[in-house]
C-alpha atoms as a PDB file:
ATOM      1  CA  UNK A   1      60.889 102.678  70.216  1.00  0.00           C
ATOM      2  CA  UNK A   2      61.771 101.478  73.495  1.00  0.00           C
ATOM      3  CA  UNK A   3      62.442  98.515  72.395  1.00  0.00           C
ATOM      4  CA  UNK A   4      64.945  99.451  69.815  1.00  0.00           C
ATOM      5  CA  UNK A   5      66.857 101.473  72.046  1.00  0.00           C
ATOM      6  CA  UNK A   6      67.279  98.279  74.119  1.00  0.00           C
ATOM      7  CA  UNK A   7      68.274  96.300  71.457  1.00  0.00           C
ATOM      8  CA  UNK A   8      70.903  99.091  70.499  1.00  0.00           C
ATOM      9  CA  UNK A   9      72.005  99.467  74.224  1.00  0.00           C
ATOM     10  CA  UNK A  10      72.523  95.321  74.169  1.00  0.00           C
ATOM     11  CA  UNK A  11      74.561  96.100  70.644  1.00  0.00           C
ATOM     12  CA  UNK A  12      76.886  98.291  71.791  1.00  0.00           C
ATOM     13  CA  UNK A  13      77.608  96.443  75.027  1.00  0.00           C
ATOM     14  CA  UNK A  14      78.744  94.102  73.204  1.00  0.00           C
ATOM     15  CA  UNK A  15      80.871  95.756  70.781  1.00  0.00           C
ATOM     16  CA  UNK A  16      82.410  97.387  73.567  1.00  0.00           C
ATOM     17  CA  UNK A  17      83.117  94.100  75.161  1.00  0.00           C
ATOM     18  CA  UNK A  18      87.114  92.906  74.598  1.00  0.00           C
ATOM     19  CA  UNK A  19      87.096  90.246  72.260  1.00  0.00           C
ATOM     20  CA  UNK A  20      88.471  86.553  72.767  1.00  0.00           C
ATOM     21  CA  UNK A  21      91.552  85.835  71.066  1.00  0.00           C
ATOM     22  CA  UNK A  22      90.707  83.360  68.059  1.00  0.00           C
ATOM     23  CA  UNK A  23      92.768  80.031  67.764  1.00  0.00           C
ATOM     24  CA  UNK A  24      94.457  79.749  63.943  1.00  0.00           C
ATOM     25  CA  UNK A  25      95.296  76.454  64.044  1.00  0.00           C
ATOM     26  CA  UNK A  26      93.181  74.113  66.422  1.00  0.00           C
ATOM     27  CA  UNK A  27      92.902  70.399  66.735  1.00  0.00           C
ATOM     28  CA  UNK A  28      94.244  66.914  68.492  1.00  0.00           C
ATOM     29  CA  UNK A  29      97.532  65.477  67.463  1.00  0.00           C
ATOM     30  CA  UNK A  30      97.705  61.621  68.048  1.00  0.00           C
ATOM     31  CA  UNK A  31     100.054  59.441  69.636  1.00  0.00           C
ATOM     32  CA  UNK A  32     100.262  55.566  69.832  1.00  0.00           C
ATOM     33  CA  UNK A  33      97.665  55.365  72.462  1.00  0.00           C
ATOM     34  CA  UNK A  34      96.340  58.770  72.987  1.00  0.00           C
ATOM     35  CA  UNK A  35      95.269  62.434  71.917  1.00  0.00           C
ATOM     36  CA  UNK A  36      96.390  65.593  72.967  1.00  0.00           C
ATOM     37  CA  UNK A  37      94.209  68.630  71.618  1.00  0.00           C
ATOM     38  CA  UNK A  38      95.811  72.054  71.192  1.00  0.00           C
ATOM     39  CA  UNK A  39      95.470  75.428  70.314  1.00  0.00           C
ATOM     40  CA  UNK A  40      97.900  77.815  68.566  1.00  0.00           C
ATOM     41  CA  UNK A  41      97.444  81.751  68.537  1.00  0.00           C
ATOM     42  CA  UNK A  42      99.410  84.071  66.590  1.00  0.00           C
ATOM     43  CA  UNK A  43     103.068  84.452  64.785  1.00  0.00           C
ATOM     44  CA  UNK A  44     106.875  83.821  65.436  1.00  0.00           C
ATOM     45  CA  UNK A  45     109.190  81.905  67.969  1.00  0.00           C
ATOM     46  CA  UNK A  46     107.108  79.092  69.462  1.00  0.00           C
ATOM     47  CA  UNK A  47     105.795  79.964  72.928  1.00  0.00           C
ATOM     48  CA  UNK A  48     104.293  76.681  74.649  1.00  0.00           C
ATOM     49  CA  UNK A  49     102.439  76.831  77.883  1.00  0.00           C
ATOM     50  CA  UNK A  50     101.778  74.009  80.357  1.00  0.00           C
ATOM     51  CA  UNK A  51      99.193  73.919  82.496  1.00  0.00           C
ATOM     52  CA  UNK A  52      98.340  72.598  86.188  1.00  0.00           C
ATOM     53  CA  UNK A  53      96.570  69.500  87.793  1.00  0.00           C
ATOM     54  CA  UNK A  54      93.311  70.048  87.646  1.00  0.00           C
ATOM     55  CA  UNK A  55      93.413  72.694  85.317  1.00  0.00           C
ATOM     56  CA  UNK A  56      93.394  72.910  81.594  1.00  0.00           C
ATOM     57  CA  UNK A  57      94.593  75.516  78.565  1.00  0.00           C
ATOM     58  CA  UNK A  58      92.055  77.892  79.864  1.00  0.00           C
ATOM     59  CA  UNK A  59      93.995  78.769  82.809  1.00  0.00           C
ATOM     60  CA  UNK A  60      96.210  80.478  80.040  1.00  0.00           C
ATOM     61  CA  UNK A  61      93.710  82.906  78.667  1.00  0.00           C
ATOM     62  CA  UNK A  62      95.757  86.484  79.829  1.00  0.00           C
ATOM     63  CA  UNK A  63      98.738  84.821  78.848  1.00  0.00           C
ATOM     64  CA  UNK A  64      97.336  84.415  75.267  1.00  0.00           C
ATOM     65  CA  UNK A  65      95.686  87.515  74.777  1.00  0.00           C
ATOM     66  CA  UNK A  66      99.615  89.399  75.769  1.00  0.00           C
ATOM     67  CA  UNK A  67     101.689  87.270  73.773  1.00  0.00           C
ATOM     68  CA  UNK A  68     100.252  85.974  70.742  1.00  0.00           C
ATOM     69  CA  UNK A  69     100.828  89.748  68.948  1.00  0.00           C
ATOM     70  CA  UNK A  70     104.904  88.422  69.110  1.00  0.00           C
ATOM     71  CA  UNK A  71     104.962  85.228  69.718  1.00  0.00           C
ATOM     72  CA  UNK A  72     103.120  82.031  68.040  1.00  0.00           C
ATOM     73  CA  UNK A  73     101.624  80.581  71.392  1.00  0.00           C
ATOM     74  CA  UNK A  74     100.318  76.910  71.819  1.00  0.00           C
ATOM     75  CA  UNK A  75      98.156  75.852  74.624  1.00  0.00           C
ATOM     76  CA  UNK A  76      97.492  72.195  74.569  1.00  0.00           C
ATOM     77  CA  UNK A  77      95.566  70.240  76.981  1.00  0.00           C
ATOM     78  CA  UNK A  78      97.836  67.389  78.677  1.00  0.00           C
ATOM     79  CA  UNK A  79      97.074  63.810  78.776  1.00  0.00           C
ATOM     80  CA  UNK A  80      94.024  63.183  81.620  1.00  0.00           C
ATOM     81  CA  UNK A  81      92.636  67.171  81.592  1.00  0.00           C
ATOM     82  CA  UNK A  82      90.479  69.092  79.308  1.00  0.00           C
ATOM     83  CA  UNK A  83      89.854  67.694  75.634  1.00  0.00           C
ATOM     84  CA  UNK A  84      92.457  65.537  75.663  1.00  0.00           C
ATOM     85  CA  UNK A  85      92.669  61.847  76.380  1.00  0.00           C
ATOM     86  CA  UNK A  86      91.810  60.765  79.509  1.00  0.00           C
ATOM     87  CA  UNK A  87      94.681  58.381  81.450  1.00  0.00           C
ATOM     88  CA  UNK A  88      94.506  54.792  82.169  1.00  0.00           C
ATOM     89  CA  UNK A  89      95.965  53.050  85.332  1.00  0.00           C
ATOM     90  CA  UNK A  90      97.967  50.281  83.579  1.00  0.00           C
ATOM     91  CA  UNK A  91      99.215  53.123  80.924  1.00  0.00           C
ATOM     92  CA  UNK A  92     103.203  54.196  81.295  1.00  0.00           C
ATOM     93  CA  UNK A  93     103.721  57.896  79.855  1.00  0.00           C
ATOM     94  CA  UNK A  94     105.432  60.699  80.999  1.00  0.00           C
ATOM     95  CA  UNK A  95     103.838  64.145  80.466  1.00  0.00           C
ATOM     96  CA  UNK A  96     107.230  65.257  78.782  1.00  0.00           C
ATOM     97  CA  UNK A  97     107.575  62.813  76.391  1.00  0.00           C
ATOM     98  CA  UNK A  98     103.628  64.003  75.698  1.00  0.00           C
ATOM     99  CA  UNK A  99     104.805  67.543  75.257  1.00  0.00           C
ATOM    100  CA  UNK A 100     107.897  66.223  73.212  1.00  0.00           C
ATOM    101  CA  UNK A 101     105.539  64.500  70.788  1.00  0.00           C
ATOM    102  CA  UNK A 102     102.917  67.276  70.474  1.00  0.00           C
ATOM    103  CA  UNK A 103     106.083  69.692  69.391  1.00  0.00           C
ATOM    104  CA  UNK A 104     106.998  66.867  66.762  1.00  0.00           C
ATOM    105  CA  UNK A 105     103.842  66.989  65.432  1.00  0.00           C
ATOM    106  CA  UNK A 106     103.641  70.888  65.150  1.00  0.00           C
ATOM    107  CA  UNK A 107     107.179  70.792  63.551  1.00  0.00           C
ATOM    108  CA  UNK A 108     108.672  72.671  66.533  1.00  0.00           C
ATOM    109  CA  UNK A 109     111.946  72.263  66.395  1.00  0.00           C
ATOM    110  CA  UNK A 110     112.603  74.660  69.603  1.00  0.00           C
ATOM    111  CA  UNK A 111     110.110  76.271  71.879  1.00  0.00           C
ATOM    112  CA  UNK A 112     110.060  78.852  74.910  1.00  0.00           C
ATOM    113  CA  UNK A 113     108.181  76.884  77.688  1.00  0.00           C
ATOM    114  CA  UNK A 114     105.965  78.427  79.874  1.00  0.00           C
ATOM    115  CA  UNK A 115     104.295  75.817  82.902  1.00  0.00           C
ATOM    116  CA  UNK A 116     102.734  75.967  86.105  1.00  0.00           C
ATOM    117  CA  UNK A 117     102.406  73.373  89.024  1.00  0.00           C
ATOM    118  CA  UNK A 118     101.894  70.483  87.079  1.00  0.00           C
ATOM    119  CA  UNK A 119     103.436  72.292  83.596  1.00  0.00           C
ATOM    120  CA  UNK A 120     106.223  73.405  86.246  1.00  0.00           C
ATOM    121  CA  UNK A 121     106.758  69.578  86.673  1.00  0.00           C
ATOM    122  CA  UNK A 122     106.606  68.875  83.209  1.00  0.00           C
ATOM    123  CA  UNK A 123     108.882  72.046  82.064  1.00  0.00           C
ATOM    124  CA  UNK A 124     111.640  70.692  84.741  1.00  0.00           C
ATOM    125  CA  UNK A 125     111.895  67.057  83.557  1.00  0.00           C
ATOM    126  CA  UNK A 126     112.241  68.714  79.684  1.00  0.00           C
ATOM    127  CA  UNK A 127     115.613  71.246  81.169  1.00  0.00           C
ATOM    128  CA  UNK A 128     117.263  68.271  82.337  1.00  0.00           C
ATOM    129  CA  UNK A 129     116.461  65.497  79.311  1.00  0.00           C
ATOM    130  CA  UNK A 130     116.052  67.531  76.113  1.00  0.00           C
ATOM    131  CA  UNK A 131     117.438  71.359  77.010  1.00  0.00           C
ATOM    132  CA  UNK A 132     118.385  71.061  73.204  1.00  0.00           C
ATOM    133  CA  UNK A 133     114.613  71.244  72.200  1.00  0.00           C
ATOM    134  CA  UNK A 134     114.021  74.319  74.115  1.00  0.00           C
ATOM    135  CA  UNK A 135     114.514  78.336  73.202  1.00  0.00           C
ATOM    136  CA  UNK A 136     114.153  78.801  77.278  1.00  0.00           C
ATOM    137  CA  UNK A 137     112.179  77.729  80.120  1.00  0.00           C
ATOM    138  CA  UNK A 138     110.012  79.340  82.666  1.00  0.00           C
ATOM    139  CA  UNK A 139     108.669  77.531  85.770  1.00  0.00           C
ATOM    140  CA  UNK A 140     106.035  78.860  87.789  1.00  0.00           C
ATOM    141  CA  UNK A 141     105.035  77.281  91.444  1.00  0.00           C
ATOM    142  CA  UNK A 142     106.779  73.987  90.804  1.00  0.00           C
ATOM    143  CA  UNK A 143     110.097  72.754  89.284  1.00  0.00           C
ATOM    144  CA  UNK A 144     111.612  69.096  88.735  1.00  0.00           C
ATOM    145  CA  UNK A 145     109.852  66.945  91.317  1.00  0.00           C
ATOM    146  CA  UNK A 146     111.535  64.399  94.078  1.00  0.00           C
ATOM    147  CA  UNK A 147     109.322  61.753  93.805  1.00  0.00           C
ATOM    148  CA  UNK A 148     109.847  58.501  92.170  1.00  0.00           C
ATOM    149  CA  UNK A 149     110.390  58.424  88.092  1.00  0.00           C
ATOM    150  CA  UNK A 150     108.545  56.390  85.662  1.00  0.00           C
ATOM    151  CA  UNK A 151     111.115  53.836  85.352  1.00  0.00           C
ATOM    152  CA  UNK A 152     110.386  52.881  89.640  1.00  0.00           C
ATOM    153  CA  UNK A 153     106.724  51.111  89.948  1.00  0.00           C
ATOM    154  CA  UNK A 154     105.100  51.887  92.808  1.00  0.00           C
ATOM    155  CA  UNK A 155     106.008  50.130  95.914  1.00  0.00           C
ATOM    156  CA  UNK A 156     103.290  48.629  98.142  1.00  0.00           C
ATOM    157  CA  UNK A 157     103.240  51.341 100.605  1.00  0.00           C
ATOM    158  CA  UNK A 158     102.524  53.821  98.057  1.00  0.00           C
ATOM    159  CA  UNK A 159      99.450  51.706  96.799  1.00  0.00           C
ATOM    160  CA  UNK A 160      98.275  51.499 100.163  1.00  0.00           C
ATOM    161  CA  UNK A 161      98.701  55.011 100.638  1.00  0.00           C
ATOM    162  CA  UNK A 162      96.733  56.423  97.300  1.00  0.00           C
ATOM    163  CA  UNK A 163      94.103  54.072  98.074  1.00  0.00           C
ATOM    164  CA  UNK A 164      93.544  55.769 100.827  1.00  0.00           C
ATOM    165  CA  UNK A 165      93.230  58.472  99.543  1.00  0.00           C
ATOM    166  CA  UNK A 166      90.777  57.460  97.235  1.00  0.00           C
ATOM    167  CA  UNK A 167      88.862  56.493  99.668  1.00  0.00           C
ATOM    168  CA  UNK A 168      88.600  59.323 101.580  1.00  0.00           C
ATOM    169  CA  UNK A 169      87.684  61.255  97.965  1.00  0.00           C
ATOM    170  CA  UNK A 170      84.739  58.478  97.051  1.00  0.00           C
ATOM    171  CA  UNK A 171      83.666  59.054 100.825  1.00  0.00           C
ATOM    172  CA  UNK A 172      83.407  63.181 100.460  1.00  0.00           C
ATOM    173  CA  UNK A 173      82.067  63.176  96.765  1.00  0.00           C
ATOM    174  CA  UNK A 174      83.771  64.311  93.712  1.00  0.00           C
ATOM    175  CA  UNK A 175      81.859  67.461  93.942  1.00  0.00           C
ATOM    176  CA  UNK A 176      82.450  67.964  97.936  1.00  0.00           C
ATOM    177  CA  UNK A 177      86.645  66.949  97.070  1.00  0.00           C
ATOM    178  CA  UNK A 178      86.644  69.900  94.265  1.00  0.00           C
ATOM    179  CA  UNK A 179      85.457  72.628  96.299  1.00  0.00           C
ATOM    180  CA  UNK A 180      87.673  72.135  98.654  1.00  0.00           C
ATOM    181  CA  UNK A 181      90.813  71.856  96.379  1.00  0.00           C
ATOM    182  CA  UNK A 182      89.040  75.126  94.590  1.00  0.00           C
ATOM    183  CA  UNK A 183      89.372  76.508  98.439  1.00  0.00           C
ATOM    184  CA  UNK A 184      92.919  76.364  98.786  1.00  0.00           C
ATOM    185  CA  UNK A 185      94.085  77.685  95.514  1.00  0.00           C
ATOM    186  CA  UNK A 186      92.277  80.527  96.193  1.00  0.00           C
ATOM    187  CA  UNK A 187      94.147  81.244  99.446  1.00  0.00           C
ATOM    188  CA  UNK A 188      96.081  84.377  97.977  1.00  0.00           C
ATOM    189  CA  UNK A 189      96.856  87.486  97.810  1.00  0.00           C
ATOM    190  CA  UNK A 190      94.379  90.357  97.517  1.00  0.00           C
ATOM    191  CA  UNK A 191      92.921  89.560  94.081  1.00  0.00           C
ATOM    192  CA  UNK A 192      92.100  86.284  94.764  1.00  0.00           C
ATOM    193  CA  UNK A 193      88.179  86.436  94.407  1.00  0.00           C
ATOM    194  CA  UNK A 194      88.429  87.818  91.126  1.00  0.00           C
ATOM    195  CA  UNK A 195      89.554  84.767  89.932  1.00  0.00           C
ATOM    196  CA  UNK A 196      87.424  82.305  91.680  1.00  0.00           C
ATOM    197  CA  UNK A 197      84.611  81.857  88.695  1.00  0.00           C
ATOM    198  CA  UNK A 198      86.915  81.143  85.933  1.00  0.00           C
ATOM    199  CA  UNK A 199      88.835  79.040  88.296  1.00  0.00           C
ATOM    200  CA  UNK A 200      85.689  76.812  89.294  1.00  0.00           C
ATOM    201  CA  UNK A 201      84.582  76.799  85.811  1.00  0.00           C
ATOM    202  CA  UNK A 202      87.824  74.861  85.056  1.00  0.00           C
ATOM    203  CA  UNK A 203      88.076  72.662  87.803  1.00  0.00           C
ATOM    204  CA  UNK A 204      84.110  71.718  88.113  1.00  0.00           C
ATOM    205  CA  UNK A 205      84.602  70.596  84.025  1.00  0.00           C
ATOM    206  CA  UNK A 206      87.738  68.316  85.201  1.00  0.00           C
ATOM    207  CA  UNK A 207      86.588  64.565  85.706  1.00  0.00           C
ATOM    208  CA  UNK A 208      88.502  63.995  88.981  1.00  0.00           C
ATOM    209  CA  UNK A 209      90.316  60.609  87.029  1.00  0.00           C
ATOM    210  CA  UNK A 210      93.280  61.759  89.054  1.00  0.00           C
ATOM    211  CA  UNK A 211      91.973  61.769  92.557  1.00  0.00           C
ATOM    212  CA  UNK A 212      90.176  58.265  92.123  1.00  0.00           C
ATOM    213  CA  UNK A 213      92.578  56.450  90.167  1.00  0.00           C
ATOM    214  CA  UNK A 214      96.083  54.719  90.775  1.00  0.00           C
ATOM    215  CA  UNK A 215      98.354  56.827  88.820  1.00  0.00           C
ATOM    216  CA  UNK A 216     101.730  55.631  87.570  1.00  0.00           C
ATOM    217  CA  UNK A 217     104.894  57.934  87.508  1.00  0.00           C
ATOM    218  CA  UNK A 218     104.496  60.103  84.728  1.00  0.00           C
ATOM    219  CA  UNK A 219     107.345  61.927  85.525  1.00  0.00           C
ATOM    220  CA  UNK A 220     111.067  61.584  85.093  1.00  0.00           C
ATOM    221  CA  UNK A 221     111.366  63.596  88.749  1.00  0.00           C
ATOM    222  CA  UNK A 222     113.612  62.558  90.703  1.00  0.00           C
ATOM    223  CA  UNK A 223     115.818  60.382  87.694  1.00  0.00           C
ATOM    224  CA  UNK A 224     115.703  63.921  85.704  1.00  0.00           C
ATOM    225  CA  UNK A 225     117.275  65.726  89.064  1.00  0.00           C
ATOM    226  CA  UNK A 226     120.491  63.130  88.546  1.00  0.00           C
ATOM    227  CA  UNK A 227     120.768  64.253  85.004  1.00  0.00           C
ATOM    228  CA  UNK A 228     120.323  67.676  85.739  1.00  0.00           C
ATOM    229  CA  UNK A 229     122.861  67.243  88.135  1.00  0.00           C
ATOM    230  CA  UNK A 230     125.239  66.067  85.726  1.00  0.00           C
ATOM    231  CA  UNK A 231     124.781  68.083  82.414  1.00  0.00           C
ATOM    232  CA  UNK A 232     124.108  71.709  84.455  1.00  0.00           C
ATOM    233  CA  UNK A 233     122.696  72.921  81.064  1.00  0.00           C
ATOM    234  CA  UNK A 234     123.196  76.358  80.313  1.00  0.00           C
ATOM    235  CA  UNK A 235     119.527  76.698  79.089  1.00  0.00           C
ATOM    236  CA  UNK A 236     117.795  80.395  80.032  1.00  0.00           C
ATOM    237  CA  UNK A 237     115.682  79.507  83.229  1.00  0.00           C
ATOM    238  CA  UNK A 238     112.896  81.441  84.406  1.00  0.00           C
ATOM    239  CA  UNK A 239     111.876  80.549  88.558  1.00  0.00           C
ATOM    240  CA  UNK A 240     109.053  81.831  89.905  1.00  0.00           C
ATOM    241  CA  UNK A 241     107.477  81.857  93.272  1.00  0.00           C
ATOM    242  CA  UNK A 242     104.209  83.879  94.603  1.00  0.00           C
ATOM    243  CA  UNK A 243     104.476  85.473  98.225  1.00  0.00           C
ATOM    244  CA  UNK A 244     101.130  85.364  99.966  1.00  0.00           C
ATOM    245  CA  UNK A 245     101.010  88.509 102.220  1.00  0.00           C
ATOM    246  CA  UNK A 246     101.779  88.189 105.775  1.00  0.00           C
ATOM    247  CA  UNK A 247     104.025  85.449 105.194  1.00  0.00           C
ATOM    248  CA  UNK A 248     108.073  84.533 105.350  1.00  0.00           C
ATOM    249  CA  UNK A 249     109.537  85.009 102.227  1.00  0.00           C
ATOM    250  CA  UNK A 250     109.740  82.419  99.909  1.00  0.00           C
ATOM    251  CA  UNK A 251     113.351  81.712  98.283  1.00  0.00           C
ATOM    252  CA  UNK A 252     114.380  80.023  94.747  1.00  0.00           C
ATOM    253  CA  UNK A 253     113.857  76.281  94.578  1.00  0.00           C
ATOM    254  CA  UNK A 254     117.231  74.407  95.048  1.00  0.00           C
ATOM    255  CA  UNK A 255     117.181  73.715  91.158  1.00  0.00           C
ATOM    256  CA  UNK A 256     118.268  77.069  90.312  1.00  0.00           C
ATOM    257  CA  UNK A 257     121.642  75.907  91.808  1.00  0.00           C
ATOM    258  CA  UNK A 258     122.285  73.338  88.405  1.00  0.00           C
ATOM    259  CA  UNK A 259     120.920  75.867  85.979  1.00  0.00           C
ATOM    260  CA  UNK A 260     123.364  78.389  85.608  1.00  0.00           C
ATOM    261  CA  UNK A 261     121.449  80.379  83.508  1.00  0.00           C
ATOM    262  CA  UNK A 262     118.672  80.362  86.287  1.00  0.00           C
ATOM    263  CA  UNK A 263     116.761  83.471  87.233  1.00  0.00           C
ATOM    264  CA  UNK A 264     114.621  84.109  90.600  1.00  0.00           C
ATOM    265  CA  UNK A 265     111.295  86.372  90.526  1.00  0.00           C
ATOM    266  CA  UNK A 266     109.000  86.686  93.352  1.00  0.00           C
ATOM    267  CA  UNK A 267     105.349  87.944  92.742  1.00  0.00           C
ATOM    268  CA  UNK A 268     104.045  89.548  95.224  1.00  0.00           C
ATOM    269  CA  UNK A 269     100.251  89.537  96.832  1.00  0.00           C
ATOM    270  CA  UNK A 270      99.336  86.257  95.197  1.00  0.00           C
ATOM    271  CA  UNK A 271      98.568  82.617  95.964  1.00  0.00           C
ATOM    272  CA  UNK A 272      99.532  79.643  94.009  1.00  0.00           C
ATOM    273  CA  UNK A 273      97.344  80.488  90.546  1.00  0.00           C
ATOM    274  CA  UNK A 274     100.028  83.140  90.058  1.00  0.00           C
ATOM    275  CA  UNK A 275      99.237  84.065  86.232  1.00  0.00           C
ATOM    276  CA  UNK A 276      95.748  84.046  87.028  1.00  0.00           C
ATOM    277  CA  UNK A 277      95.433  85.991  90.623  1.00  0.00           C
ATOM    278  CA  UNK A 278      98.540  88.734  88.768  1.00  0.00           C
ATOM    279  CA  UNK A 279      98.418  88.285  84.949  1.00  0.00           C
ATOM    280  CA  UNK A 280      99.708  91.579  84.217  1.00  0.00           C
ATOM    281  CA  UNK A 281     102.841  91.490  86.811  1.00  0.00           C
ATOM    282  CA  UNK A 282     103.121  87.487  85.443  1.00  0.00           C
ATOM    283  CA  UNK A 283     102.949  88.737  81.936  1.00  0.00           C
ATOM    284  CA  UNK A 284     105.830  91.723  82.605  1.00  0.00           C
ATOM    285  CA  UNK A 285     107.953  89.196  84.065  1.00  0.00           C
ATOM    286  CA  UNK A 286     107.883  86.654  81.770  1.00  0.00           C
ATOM    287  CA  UNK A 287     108.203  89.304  78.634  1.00  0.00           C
ATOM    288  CA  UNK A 288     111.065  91.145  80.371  1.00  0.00           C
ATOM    289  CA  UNK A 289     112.706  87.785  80.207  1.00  0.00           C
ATOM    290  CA  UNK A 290     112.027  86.882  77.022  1.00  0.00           C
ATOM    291  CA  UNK A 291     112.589  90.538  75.623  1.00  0.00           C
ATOM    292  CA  UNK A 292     116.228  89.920  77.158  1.00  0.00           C
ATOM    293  CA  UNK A 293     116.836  86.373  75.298  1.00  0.00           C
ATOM    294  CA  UNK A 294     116.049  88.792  72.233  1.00  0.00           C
ATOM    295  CA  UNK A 295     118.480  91.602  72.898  1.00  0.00           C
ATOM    296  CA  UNK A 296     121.505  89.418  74.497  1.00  0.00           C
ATOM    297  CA  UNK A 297     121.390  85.931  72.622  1.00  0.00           C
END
């Protein structure tokens, strides 16, 4: 008997557990030379997120479980992270033509972009080249970067500068190097522990190709900052920024100034994994803004 009642306390555990949101569509969509694998959840306007360097769709998971009941979300996996295909030194890409192609493929004609560091990046160079493929965009911890575009090869000094780097990475481990990138995200706000184990889960499953490699420009950067310059598209932006506590308070990122439909949030009591450390306030913020697409198009 006792052991039944075990085996029915272990049952409704987990029944009682929440449930992971189920992918309807899931699979890798190829390019010339390379795969990107994606997942899609749910029904309606397109809702893309982006993730960060290290990172992979997973990072997304609060994100997915809040707005697949409205939206029809797609998490992919970019080009060098997760399932996708890995990156090659000699191989010229640019994330956002990636992210251009995977939409292609999905017959998304327009999508609401969601992207963080990295996806922030990627999101940016996408405003300022193809604002007519997107519904809106929201950038979280990084916008359009200022370093050099795809169409500048690196210069000698920047060889000599990621080699040392790669160096200094081989010399430390892969596994030593990880821990201590794992370290500083998690330099936060209050909630920060909490998110430490899905966090390293992530990052201890990414191969490192990006710390030991050469990388070329994969981003249009600071070539996408001229165009944005120049068109100032009217596109709905989203900006946001996390404040750590006990520090100055952080102000919109100078792109905001050539989108005039640009927006500034700050989250407060969080570190740099922003959706992750404060899902919920994340989630309100980007759904207010949405919500308000919706009721003033």
């Amino acid at each position: 008997m006792k052991v039944v009642r075990i085996i029915s306390l272990i049952i409704t555990l987990l029944i009682a557990l929440p449930s992971e949101a189920k992918p309807r569509e899931k699979g890798w969509v190829t390019l010339p030379n390379a795969a990107l694998y994606y997942e899609t959840y749910g029904e309606g306007e397109p809702l893309i997120f982006v993730h960060g360097h290290s990172l992979d769709r997973r990072m997304w998971r609060e994100q997915v479980k809040h707005f697949a009941n409205d939206y029809r979300v797609i998490c992919y996996d970019a080009r060098g992270y997760g399932r996708s295909s890995k990156q090659r030194e000699e191989q010229l890409f640019t994330h956002a033509d990636d992210l251009l192609a995977l939409m292609n493929a999905l017959q998304i004609e327009r999508a609401h972009l969601v992207g963080l560091s990295m996806g922030g990046f990627i999101v940016g160079d996408l405003v300022a080249l193809a604002p007519e493929r997107l519904l809106s965009a929201t950038m979280a911890e990084g916008v359009i970067r200022s370093t050099p575009s795809i169409h500048e090869p690196m210069t000698a000094e920047e060889i000599t500068r990621k080699q040392a780097s790669i160096d200094a990475v081989l010399a430390k481990g892969i596994r030593a190097y990880k821990r201590e990138w794992i370290a500083s995200l998690l330099r936060g706000g209050s909630r920060a522990k909490e998110i430490r184990r899905p966090l390293r889960r992530i990052i201890m499953d990414w191969d490192g190709w990006q710390a030991t490699h050469h990388e070329v420009h994969c981003y249009y950067a600071r070539e996408a900052t001229a165009i944005l310059k120049e068109k100032r598209p009217t596109l709905p932006c989203l900006y946001i920024r996390a404040q750590r506590p006990n520090e100055a308070p952080r102000t919109a990122p100078s792109m905001i100034q050539h989108t005039p439909n640009g927006r500034f949030v700050l989250i407060e009591d969080s570190g740099h994994m922003v959706n992750m450390e404060q899902p919920e306030r994340f989630n309100e913020v980007v759904e207010e803004f949405l919500k308000g697409l919706k009721d003033h198009p």
